[in-house]
Protein backbone atom coordinates (compact mmCIF):
# COMPACT_ATOMS: atom_id res chain seq x y z
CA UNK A 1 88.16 91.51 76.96
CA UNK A 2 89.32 94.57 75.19
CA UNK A 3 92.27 95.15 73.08
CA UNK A 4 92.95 98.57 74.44
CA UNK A 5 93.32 97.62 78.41
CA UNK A 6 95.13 94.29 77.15
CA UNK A 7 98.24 96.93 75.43
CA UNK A 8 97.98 99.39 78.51
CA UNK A 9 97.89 96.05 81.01
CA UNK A 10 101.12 95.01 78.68
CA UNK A 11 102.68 98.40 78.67
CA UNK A 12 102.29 98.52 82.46
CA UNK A 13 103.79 95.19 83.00
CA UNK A 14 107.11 95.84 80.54
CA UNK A 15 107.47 99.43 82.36
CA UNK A 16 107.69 96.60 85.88
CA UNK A 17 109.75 94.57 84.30
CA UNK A 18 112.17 97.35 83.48
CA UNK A 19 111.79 98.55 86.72
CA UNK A 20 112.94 95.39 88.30
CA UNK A 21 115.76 94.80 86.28
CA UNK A 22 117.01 98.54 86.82
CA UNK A 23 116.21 97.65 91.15
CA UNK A 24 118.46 95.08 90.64
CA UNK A 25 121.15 96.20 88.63
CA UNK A 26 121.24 99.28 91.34
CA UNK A 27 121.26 96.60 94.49
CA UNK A 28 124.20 94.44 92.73
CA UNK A 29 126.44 97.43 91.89
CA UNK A 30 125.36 100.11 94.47
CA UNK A 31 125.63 97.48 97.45
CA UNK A 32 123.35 100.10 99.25
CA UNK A 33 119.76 98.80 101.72
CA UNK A 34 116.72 101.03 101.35
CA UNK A 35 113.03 99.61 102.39
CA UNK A 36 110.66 99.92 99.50
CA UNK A 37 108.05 98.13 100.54
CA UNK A 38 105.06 100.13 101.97
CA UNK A 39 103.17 97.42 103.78
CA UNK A 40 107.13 96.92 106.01
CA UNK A 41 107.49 101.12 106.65
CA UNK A 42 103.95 100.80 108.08
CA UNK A 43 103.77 97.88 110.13
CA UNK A 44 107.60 96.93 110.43
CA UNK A 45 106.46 93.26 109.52
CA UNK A 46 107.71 91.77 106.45
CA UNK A 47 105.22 91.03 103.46
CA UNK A 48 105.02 87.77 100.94
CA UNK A 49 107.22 89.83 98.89
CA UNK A 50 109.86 90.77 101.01
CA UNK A 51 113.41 89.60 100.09
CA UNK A 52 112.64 88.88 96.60
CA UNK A 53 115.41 91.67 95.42
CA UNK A 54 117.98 89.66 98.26
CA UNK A 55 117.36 86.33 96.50
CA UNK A 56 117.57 87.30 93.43
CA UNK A 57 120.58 88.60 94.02
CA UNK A 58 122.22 85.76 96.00
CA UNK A 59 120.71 83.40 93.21
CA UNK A 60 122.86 85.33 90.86
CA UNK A 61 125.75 84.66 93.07
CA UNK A 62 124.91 80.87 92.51
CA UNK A 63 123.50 80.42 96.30
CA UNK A 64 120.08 78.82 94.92
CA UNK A 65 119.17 77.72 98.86
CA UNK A 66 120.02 80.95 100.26
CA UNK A 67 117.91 82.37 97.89
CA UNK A 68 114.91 80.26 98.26
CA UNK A 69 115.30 80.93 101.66
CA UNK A 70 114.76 84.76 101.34
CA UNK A 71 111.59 84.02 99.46
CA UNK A 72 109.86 80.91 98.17
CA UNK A 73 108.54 83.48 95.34
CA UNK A 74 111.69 82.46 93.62
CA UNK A 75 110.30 79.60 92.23
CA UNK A 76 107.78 81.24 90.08
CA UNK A 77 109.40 84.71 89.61
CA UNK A 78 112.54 83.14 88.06
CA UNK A 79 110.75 81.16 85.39
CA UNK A 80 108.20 83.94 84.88
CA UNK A 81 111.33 86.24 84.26
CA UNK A 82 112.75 84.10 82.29
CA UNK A 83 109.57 82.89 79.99
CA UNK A 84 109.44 87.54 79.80
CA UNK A 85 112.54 87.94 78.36
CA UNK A 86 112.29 85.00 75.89
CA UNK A 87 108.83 86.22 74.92
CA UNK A 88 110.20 89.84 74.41
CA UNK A 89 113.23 88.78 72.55
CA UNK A 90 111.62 86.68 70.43
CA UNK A 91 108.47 89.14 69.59
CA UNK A 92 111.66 91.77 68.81
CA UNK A 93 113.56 89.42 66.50
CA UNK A 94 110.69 87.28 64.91
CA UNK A 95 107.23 89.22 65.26
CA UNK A 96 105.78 86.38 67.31
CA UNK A 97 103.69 87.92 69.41
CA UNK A 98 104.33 85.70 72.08
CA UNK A 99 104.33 88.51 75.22
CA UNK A 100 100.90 88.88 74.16
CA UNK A 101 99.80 84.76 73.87
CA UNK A 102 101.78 84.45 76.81
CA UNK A 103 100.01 87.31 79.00
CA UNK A 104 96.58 86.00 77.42
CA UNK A 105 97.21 82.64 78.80
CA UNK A 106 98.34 83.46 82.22
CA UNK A 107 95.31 85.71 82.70
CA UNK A 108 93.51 83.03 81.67
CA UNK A 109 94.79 80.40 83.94
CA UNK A 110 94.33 83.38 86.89
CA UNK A 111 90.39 83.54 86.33
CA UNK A 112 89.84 80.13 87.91
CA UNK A 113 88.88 80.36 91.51
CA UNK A 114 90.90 76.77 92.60
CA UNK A 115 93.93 78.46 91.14
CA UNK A 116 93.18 81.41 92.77
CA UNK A 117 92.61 80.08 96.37
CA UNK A 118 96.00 77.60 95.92
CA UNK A 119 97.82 80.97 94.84
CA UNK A 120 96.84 82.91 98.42
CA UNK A 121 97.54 79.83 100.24
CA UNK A 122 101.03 79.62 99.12
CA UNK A 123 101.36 83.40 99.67
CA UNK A 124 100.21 83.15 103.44
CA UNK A 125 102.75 80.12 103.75
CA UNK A 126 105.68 82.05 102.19
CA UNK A 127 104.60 84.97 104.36
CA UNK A 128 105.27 82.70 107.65
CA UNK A 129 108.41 81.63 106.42
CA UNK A 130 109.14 85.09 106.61
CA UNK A 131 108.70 84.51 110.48
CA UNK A 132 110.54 81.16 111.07
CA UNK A 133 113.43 81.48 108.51
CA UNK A 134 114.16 84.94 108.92
């Protein structure tokens, strides 16, 4: 493992993170529907990730069904989200380096093939409860 792709993987993932805060901040106030997802504009079919930005924004609205509804990726992104921000705020304030334990760990955890396998499993189901829910 080297130091230098562990700060550009980190750098990559707080330019996401910034990016998904600023998607949603647009959806909330803008109110305005624009497909962003390259795997729908090609094939018109919805992917595992699809209507992540919808429940996140009815979950904000306190509709925690709804939004589980519009993707079962809830239940991970949410913590993971929430587990960022801590970690940032706390490395800002404190020096504690956690963003960088934190990301350590969940590569980590990622490397084993069982977790791996359970991971694309519950990606294919949450992909065809795009079909019956939606």
């Amino acid at each position: 493992m080297h130091w230098l792709n562990i700060k550009q993987e980190l750098r990559i993932l707080f330019m996401l993170y910034c990016a998904a805060f600023l998607w949603l901040i647009a959806q909330a106030v803008g109110h305005f529907h624009v497909v962003v997802c390259p795997f729908r504009l090609i094939t018109s079919l919805p992917c595992p990730a699809c209507g992540t930005t919808r429940g996140m924004l009815l979950l904000a609205q306190g509709h925690a069904l709804a939004a589980l509804k519009s993707n079962l990726n809830l239940l991970f992104i949410v913590p993971a989200m929430m587990v960022y921000t801590f970690s940032l705020l706390s490395d800002a304030c404190f020096n504690t380096r956690l963003v960088l334990r934190n990301y350590l760990r969940f590569r980590l955890f990622f490397m084993h093939k069982t977790v791996l396998i359970v991971f694309f499993m519950f990606e294919a189901f949450v992909w065809l409860t795009h079909f019956v829910w939606n």
